[in-house]
Structure formats: structure tokens, C-alpha cells
Protein backbone atom coordinates (compact mmCIF):
# COMPACT_ATOMS: atom_id res chain seq x y z
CA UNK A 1 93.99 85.39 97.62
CA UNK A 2 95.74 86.25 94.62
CA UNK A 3 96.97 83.25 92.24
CA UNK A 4 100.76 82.43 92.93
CA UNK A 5 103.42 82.67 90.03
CA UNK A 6 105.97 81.13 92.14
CA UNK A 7 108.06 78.61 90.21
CA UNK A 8 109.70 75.79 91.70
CA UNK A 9 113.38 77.05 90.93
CA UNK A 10 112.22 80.13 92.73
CA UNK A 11 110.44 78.51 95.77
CA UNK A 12 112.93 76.36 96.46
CA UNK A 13 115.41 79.58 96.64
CA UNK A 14 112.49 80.97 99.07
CA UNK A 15 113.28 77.69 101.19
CA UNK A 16 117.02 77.64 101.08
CA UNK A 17 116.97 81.43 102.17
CA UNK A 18 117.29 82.65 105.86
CA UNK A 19 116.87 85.56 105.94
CA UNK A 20 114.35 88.20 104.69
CA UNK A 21 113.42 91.56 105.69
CA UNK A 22 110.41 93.73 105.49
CA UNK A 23 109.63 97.44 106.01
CA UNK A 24 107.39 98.28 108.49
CA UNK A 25 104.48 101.74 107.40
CA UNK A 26 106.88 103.73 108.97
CA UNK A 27 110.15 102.39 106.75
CA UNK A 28 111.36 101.01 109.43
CA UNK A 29 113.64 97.15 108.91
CA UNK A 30 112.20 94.17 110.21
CA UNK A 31 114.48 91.30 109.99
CA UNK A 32 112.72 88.01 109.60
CA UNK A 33 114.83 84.54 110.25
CA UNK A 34 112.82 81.48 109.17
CA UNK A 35 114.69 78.31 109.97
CA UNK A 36 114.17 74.89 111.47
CA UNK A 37 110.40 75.34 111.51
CA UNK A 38 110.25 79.06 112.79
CA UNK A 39 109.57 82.18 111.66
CA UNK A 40 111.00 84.97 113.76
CA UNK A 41 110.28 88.84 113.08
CA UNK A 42 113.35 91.03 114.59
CA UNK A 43 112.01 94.68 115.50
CA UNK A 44 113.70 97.66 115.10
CA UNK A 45 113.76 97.80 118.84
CA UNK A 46 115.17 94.39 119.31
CA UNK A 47 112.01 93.04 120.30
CA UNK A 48 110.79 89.89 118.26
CA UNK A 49 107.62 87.75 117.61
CA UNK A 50 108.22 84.42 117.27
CA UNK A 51 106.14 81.86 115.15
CA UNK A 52 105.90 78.30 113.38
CA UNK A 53 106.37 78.04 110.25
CA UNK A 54 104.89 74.91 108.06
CA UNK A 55 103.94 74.93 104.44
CA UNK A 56 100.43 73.76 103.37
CA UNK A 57 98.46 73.45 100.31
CA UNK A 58 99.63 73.52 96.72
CA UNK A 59 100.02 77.36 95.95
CA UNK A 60 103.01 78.24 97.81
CA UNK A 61 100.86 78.86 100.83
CA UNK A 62 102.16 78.67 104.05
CA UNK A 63 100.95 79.29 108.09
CA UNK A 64 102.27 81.18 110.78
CA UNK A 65 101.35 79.56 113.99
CA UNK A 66 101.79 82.45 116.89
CA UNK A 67 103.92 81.21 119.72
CA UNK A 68 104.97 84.28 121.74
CA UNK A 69 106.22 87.87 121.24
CA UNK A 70 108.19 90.46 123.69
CA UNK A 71 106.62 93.02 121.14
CA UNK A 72 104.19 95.28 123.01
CA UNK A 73 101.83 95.66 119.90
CA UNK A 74 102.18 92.11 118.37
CA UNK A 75 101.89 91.00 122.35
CA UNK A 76 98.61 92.17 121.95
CA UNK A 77 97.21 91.58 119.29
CA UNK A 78 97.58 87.95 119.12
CA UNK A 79 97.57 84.75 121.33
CA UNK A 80 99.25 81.66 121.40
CA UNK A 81 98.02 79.30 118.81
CA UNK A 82 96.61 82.14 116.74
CA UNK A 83 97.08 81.32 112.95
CA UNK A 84 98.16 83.82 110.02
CA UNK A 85 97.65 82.67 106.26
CA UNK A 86 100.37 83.85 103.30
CA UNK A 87 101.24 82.76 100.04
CA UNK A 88 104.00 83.80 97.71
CA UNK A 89 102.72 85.77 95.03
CA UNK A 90 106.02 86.00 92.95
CA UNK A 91 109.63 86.62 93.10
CA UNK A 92 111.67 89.41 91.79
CA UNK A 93 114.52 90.58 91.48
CA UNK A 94 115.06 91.55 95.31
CA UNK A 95 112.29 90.50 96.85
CA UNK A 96 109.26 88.12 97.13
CA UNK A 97 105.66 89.32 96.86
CA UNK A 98 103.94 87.73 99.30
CA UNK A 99 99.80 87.50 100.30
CA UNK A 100 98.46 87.91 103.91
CA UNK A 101 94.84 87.09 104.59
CA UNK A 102 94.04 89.20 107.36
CA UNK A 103 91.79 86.89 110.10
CA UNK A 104 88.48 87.94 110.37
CA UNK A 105 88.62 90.09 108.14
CA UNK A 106 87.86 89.97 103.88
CA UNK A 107 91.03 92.58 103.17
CA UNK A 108 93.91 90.79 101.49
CA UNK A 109 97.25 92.66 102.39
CA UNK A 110 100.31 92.64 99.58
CA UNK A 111 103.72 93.13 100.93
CA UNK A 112 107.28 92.79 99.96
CA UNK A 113 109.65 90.35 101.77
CA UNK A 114 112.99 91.47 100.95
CA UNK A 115 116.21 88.75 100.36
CA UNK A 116 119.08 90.33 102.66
């Protein structure tokens, strides 16, 4: 995983926001909602997947916990208690850069989580 930049001002704006967005291969809006220890992923056909959320680690790392999804490809491709590993690479101006270790797998995937 890349090294974070994060600084505190700007992960503690990270933890104060609610909610993010992210676009999908196809351009297509997610809307993420991450409050009171959940991470929820809107679709952009009102489907969701919903997660916990907790923090670990001292690189702005944090774990998404799989708890259930009405999403027909997320449905299936994970199971309850299934865990995800991320870490904020940096913020900018719009946007965090944020780090997804892909399980079982070496490939590190970079995306953009968008402030709304």
C-alpha cells in the first residue's frame, strides 16, 4: 500500500464528513454515507451495500467489515463478515485519494472518494 500523506487537520475533516461519492467504470455516482460506525454505498439503482466501518492502524487505514447488500453484483461477490482494507492516500481539493487492497489478490486499486 502506498504511504499516506493524510494530515491530521485533513483526517479529521475525512471524519467529520458524511458524505462522499465515487464514480463507478462506467461514470456512474455512487453515494457513500459513513456514519455511526457504517459505511453504506448508494447505487445508481437504489440498491446499497452496507458495511462497518472502524479505523485501525496508524496510517489512516481503515476496514470495511461486509454486512449485507441488495446489490446483485456486490451480493455476490462477498459474504457476511468478509473484510476490505483502505487507507487514505491524500486529500485534495475535492476529493480524497484513497488505497484498496484487493483480497487475495497482490493488485492495489487507487480511487477517488469525492466530498459532496
Amino acid at each position: 500500500m502506498p504511504k499516506s500523506e493524510l494530515t491530521v487537520k485533513d483526517r479529521k475533516e475525512f471524519e467529520k464528513t458524511k458524505n462522499f461519492y465515487y464514480l463507478e467504470g462506467n461514470n456512474e455516482t455512487t453515494n457513500v454515507v459513513i456514519e455511526n460506525g457504517r459505511w453504506m454505498d448508494i447505487f445508481p439503482d437504489n440498491t446499497f451495500s452496507k458495511t462497518k466501518f472502524k479505523w485501525f492502524g496508524k496510517d489512516n487505514e481503515f476496514e470495511l467489515e461486509f454486512i449485507e447488500s441488495t446489490n446483485l453484483n456486490r451480493k455476490g461477490y462477498s459474504r457476511k463478515g468478509d473484510k476490505y482494507f483502505y487507507k487514505i492516500i491524500r486529500k485534495e481539493k475535492k476529493y480524497f485519494e484513497v488505497a484498496a487492497q484487493i483480497p487475495n489478490q497482490e493488485q492495489i486499486l487507487l480511487f477517488k472518494l469525492y466530498i459532496k
